[in-house]
C-alpha atoms as a PDB file:
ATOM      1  CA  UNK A   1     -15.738  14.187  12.142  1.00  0.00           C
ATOM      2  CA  UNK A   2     -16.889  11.698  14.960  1.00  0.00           C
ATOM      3  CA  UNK A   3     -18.193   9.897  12.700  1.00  0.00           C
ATOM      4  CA  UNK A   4     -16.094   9.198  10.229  1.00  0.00           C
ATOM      5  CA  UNK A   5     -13.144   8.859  12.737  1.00  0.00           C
ATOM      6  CA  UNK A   6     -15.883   6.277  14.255  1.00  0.00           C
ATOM      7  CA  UNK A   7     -15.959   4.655  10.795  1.00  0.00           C
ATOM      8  CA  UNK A   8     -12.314   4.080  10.389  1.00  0.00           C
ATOM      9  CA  UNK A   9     -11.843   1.914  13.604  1.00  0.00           C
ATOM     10  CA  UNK A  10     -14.106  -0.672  12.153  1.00  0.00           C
ATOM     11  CA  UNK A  11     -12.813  -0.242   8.408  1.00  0.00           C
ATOM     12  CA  UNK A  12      -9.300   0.491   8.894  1.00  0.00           C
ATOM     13  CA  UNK A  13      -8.346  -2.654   6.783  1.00  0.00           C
ATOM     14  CA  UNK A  14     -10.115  -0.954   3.681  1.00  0.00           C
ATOM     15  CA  UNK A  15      -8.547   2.113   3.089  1.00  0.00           C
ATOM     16  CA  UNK A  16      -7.593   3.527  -0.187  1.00  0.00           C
ATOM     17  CA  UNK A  17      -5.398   6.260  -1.273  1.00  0.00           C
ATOM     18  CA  UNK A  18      -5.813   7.995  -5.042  1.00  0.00           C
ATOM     19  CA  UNK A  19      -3.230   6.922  -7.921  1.00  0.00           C
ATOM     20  CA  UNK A  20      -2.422   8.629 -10.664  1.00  0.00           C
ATOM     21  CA  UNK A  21      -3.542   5.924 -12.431  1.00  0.00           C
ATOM     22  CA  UNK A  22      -6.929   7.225 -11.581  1.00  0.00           C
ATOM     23  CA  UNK A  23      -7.686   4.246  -9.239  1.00  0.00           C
ATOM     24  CA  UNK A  24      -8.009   3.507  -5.437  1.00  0.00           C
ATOM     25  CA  UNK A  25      -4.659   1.620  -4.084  1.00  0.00           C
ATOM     26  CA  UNK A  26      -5.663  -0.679  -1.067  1.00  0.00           C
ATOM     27  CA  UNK A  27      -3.129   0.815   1.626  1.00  0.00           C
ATOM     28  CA  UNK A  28      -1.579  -2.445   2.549  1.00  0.00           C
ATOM     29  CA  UNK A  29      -1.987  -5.063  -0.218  1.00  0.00           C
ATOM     30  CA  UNK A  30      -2.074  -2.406  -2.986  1.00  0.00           C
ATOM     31  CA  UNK A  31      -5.146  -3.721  -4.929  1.00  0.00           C
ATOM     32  CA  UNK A  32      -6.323  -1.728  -7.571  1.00  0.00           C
ATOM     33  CA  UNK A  33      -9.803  -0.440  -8.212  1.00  0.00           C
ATOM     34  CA  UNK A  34     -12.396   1.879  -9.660  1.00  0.00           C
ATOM     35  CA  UNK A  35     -14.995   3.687  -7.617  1.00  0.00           C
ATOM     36  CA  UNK A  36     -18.101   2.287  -8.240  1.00  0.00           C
ATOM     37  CA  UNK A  37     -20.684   3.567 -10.953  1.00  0.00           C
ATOM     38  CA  UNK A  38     -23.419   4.952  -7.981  1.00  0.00           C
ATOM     39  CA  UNK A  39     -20.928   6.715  -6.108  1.00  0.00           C
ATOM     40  CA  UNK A  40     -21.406  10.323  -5.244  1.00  0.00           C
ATOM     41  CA  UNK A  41     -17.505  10.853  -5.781  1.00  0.00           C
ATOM     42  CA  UNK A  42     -17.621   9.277  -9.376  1.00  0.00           C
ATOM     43  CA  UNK A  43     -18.688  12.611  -9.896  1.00  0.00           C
ATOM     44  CA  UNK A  44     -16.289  14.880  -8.000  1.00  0.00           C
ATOM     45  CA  UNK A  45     -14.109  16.688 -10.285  1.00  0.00           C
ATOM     46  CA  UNK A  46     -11.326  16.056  -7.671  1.00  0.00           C
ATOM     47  CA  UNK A  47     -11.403  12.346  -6.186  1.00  0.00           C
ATOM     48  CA  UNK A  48     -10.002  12.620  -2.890  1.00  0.00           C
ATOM     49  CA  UNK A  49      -7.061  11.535  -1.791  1.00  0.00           C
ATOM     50  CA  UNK A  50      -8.016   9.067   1.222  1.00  0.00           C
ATOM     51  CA  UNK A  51     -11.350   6.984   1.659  1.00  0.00           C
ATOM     52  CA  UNK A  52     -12.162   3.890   3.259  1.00  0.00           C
ATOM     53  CA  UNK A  53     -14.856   1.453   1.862  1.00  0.00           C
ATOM     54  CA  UNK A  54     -17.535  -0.956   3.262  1.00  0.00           C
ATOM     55  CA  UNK A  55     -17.448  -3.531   0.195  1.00  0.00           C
ATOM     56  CA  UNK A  56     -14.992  -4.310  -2.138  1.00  0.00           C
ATOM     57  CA  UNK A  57     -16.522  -6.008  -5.537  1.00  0.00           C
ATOM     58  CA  UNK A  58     -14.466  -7.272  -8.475  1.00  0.00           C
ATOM     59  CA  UNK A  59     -12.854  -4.578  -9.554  1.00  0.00           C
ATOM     60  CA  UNK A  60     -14.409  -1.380  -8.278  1.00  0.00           C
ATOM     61  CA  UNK A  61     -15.350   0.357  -4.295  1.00  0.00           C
ATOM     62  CA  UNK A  62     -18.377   1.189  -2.704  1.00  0.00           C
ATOM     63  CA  UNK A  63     -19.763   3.218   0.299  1.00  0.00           C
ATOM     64  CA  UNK A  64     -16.566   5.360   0.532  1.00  0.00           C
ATOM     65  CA  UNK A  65     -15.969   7.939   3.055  1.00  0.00           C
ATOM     66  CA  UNK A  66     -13.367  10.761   3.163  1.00  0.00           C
ATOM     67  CA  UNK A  67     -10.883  10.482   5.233  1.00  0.00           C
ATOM     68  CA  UNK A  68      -7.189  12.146   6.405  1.00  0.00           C
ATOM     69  CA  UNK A  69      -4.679   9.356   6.482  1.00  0.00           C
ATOM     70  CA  UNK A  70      -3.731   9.989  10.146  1.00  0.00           C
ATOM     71  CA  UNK A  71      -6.185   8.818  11.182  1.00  0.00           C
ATOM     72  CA  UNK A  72      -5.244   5.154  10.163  1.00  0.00           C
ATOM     73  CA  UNK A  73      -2.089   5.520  12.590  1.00  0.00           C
ATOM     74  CA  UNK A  74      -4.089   6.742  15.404  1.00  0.00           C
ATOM     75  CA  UNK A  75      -6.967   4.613  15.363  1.00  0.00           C
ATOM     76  CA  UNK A  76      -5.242   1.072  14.255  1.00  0.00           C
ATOM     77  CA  UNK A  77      -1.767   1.650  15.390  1.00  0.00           C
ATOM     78  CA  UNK A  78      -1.717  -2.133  15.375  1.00  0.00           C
ATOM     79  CA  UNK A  79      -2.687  -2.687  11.699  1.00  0.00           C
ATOM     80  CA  UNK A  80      -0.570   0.781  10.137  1.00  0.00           C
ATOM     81  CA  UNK A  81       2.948   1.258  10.582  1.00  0.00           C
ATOM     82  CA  UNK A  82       3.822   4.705  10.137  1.00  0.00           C
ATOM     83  CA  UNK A  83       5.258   5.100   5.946  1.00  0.00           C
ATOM     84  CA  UNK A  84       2.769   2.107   4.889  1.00  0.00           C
END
């Protein structure tokens, strides 16, 4: 849990929540996209609910993590307002 709590103060500005759509939402600019092709999760029968991601390419995510949203508000109180 370090760790990924580690991971989300340097990538708080890419976090993703799930859409019905079946896509990732970008939390604050609510871009669209797919998780990429070589992820581990493309796989999941359940796609989690909240990641974060290291790279962003046209229109798909890569390197995602799991995370709880709370931790967003904790660890970038300056970047999430609670509700966004």
């Amino acid at each position: 849990m370090k760790i990924l709590r580690c991971l989300v103060s340097g990538f708080f500005s890419q976090a993703a929540r799930y859409h019905y759509t079946g896509k990732y939402v970008t939390v604050k600019e609510e871009f669209p996209f797919n998780v990429y092709k070589g992820s581990v999760i493309m796989y999941k029968k359940d796609y989690p609910k909240w990641v974060i991601f290291t790279e962003a390419m046209q229109d798909s995510i890569r390197d995602i993590s799991v995370i709880e949203p709370h931790w967003l508000y904790e660890l970038a109180p300056h970047y999430y307002e609670f509700g966004t």
